[in-house]
N, C-alpha and C. Protein backbone atom coordinates (compact mmCIF):
# COMPACT_ATOMS: atom_id res chain seq x y z
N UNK A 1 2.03 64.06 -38.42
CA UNK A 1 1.79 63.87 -36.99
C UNK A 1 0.40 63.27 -36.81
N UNK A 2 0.15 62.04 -35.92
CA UNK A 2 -0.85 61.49 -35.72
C UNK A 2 -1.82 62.45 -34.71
N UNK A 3 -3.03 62.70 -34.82
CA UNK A 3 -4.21 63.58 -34.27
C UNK A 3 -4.37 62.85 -32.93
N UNK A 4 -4.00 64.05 -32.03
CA UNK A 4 -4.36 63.61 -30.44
C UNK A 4 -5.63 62.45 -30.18
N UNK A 5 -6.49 61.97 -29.65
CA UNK A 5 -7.59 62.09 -29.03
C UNK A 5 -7.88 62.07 -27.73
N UNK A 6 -6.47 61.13 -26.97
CA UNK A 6 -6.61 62.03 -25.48
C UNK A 6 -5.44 62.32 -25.12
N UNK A 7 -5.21 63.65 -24.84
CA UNK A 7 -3.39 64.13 -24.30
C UNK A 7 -3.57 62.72 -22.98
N UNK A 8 -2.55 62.32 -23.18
CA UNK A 8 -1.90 61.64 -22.17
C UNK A 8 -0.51 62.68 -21.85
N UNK A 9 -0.14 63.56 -21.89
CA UNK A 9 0.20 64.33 -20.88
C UNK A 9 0.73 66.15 -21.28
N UNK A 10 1.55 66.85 -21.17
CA UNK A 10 1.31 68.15 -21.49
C UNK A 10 1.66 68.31 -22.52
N UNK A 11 2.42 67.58 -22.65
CA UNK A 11 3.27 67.61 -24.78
C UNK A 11 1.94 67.53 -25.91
N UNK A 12 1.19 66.32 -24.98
CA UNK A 12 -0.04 65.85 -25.98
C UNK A 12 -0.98 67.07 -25.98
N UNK A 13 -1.52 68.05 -25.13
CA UNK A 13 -1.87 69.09 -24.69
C UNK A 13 -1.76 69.61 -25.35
N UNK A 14 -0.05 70.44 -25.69
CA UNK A 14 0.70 71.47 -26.83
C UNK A 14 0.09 70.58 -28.18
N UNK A 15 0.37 69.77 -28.29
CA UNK A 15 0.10 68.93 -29.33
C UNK A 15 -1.66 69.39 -29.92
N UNK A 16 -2.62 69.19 -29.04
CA UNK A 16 -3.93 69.30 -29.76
C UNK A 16 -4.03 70.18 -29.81
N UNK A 17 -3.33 71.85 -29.13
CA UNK A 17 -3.74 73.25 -29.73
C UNK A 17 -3.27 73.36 -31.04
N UNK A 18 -2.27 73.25 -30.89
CA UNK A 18 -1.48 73.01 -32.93
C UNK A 18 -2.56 72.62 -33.36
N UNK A 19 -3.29 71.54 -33.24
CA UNK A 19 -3.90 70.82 -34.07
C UNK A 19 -5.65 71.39 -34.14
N UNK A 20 -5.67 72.21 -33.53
CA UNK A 20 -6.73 73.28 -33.02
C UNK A 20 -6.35 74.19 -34.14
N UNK A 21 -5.48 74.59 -33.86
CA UNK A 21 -5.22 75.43 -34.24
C UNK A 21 -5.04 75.57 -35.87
N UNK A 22 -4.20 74.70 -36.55
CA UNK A 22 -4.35 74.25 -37.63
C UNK A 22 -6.03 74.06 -38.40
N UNK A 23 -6.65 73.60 -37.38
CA UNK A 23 -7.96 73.57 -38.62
C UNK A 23 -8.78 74.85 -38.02
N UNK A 24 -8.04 76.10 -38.02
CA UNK A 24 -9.22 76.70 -37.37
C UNK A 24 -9.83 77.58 -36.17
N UNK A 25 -9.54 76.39 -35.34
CA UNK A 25 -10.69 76.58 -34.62
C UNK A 25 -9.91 77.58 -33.16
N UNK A 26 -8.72 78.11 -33.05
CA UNK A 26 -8.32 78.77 -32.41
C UNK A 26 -7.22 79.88 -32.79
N UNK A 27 -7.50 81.13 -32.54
CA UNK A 27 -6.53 82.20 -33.24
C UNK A 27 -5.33 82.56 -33.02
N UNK A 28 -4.36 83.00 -33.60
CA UNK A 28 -3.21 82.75 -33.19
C UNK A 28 -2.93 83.84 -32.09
N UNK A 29 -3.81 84.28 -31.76
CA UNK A 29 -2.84 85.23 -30.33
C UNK A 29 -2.93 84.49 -29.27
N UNK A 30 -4.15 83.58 -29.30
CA UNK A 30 -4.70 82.43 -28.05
C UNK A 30 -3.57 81.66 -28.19
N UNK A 31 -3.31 80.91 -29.52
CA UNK A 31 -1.62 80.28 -29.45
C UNK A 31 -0.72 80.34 -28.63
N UNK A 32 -0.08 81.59 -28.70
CA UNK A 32 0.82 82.23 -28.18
C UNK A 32 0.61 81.84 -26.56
N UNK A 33 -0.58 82.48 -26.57
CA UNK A 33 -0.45 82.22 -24.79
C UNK A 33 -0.70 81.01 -24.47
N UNK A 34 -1.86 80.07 -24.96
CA UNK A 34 -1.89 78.91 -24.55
C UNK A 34 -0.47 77.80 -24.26
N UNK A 35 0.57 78.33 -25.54
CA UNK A 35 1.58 77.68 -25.53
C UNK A 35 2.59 77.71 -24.39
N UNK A 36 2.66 79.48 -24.40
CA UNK A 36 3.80 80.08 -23.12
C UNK A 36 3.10 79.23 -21.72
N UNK A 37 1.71 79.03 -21.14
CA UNK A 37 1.34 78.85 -20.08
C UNK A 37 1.48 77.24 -20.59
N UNK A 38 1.62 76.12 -21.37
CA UNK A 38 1.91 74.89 -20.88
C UNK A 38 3.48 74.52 -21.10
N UNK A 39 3.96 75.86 -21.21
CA UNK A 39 5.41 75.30 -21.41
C UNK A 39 6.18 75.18 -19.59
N UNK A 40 5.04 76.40 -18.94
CA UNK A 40 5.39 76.15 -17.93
C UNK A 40 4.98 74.67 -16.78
N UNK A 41 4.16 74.59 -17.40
CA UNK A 41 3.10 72.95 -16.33
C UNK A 41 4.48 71.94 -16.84
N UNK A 42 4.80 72.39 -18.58
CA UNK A 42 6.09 71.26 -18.73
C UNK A 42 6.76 70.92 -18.11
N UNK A 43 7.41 71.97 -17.90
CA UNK A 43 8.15 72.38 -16.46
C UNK A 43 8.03 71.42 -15.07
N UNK A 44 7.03 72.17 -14.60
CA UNK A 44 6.59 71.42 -13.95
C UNK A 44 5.93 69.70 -13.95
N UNK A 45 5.88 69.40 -14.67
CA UNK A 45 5.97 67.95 -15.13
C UNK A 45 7.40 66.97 -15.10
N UNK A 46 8.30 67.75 -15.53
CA UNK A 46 9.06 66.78 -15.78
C UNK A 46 10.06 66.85 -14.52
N UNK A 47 9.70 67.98 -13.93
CA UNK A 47 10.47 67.50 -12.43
C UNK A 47 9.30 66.64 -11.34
N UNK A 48 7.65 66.02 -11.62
CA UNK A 48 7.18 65.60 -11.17
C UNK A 48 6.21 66.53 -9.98
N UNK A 49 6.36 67.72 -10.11
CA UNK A 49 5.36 68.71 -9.16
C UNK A 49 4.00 68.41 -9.52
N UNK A 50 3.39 67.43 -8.88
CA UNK A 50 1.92 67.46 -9.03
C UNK A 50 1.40 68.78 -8.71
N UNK A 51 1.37 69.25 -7.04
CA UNK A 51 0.70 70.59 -6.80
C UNK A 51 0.77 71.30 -7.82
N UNK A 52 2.60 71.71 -8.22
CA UNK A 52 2.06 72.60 -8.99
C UNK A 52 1.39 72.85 -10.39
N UNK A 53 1.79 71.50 -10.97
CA UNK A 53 1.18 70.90 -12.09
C UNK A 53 -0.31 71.07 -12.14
N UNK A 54 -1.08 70.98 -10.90
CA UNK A 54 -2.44 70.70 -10.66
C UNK A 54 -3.03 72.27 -10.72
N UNK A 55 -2.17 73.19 -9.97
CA UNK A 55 -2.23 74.22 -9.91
C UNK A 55 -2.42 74.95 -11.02
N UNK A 56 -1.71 74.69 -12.07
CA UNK A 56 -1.59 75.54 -13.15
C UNK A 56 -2.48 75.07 -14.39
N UNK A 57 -2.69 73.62 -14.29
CA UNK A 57 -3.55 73.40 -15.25
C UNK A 57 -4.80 74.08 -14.80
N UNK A 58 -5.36 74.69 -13.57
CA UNK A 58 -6.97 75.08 -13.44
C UNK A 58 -6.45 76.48 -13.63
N UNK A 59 -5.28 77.19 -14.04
CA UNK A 59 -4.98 78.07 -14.03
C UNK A 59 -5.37 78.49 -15.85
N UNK A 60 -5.04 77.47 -16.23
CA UNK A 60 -5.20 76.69 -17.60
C UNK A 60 -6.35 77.40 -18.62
N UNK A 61 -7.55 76.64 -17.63
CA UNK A 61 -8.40 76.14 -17.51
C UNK A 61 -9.15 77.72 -17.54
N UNK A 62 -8.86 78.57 -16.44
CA UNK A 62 -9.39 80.11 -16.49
C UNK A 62 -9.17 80.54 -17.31
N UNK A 63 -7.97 80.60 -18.01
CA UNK A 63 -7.30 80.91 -19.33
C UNK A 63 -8.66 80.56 -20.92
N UNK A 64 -8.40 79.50 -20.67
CA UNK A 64 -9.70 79.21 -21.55
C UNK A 64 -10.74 79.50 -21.72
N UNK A 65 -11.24 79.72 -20.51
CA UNK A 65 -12.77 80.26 -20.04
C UNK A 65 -12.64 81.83 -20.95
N UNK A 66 -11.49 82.87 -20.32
CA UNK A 66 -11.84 83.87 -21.00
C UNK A 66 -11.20 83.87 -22.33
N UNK A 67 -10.23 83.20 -22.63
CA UNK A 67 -10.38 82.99 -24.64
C UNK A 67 -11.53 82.41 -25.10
N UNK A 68 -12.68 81.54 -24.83
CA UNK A 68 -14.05 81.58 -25.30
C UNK A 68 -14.85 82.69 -25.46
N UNK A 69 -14.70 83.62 -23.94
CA UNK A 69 -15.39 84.62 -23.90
C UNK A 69 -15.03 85.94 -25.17
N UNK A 70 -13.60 85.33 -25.42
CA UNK A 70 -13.58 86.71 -26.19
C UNK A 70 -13.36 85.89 -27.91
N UNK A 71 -14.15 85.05 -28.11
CA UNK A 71 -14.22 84.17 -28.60
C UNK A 71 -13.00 83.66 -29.58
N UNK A 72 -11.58 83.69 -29.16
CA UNK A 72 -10.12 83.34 -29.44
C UNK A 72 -10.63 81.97 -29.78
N UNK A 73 -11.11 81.15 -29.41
CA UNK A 73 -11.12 79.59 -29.96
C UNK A 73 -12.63 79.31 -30.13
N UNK A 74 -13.07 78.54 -30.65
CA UNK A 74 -14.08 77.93 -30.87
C UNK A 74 -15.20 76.67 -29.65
N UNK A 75 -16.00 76.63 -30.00
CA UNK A 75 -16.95 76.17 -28.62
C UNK A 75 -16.58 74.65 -28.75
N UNK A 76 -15.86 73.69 -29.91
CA UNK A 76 -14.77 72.00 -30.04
C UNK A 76 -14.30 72.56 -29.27
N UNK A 77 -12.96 73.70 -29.58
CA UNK A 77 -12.26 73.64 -29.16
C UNK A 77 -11.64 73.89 -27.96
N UNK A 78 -12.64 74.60 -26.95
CA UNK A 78 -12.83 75.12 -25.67
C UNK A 78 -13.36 73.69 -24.96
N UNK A 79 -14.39 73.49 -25.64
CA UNK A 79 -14.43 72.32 -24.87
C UNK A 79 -13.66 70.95 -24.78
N UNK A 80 -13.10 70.31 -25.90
CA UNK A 80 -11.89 69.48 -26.00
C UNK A 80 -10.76 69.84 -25.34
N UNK A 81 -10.28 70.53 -25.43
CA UNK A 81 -9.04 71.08 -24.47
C UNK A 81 -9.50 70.91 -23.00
N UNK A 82 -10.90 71.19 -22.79
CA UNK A 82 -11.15 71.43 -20.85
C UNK A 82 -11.24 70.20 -20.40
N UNK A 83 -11.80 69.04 -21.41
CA UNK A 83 -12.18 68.02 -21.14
C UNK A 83 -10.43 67.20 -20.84
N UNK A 84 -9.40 67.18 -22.06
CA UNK A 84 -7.91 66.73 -21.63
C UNK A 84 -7.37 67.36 -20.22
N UNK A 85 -7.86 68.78 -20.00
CA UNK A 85 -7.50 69.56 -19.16
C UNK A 85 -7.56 69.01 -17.59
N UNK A 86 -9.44 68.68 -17.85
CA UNK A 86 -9.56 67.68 -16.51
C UNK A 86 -8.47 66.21 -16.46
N UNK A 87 -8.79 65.76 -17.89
CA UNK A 87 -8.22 64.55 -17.47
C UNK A 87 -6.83 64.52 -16.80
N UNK A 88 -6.23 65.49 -17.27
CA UNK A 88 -5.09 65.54 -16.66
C UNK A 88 -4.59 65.79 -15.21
N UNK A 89 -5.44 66.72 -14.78
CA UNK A 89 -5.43 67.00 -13.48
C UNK A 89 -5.98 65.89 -12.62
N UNK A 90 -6.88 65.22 -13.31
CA UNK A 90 -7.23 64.20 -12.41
C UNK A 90 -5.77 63.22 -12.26
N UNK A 91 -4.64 62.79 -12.92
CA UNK A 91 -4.28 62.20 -12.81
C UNK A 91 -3.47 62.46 -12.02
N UNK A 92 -2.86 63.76 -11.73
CA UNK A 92 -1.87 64.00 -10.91
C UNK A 92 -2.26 64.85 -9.44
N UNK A 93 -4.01 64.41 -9.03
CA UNK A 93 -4.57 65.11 -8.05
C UNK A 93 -4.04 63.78 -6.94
């Protein structure tokens, strides 16, 4: 599998935690949830719900904040993810 560098959209997302995840830099219980919460934005993606799409990625986004805090992923990998995180939301704001 070719290495993200910018999710162009939530698959690519799922895609760079694997790949987070794989070298490292995020533990597998953060996995778990990171995965369950973009399976839902999927969701929401592919029927085209921006709101709620928009909604859930800053929902995302809190999510992350406290897996740093409890240091589940790494300070790449908290920050790479927030940075796709925005991009994404920007696109469907």
């Amino acid at each position: 599998m070719k290495p993200i560098e910018k999710a162009e959209n939530v698959a690519d997302l799922q895609a760079l935690v694997e790949q987070l995840f794989d070298k490292g830099e995020i533990d597998r219980k953060a996995v778990h949830q990171l995965t369950v919460h973009l399976k839902v934005v999927s969701h929401f993606e592919d029927k085209q719900f921006g709101d709620k799409i928009v909604k859930h990625l800053r929902d995302y986004k809190s999510l992350l904040g406290r897996m740093q805090e409890k240091t589940l992923l790494s300070e790449n990998a908290y920050n790479t993810l927030i940075a796709n995180t925005d991009a994404l939301i920007e696109e469907w704001e």
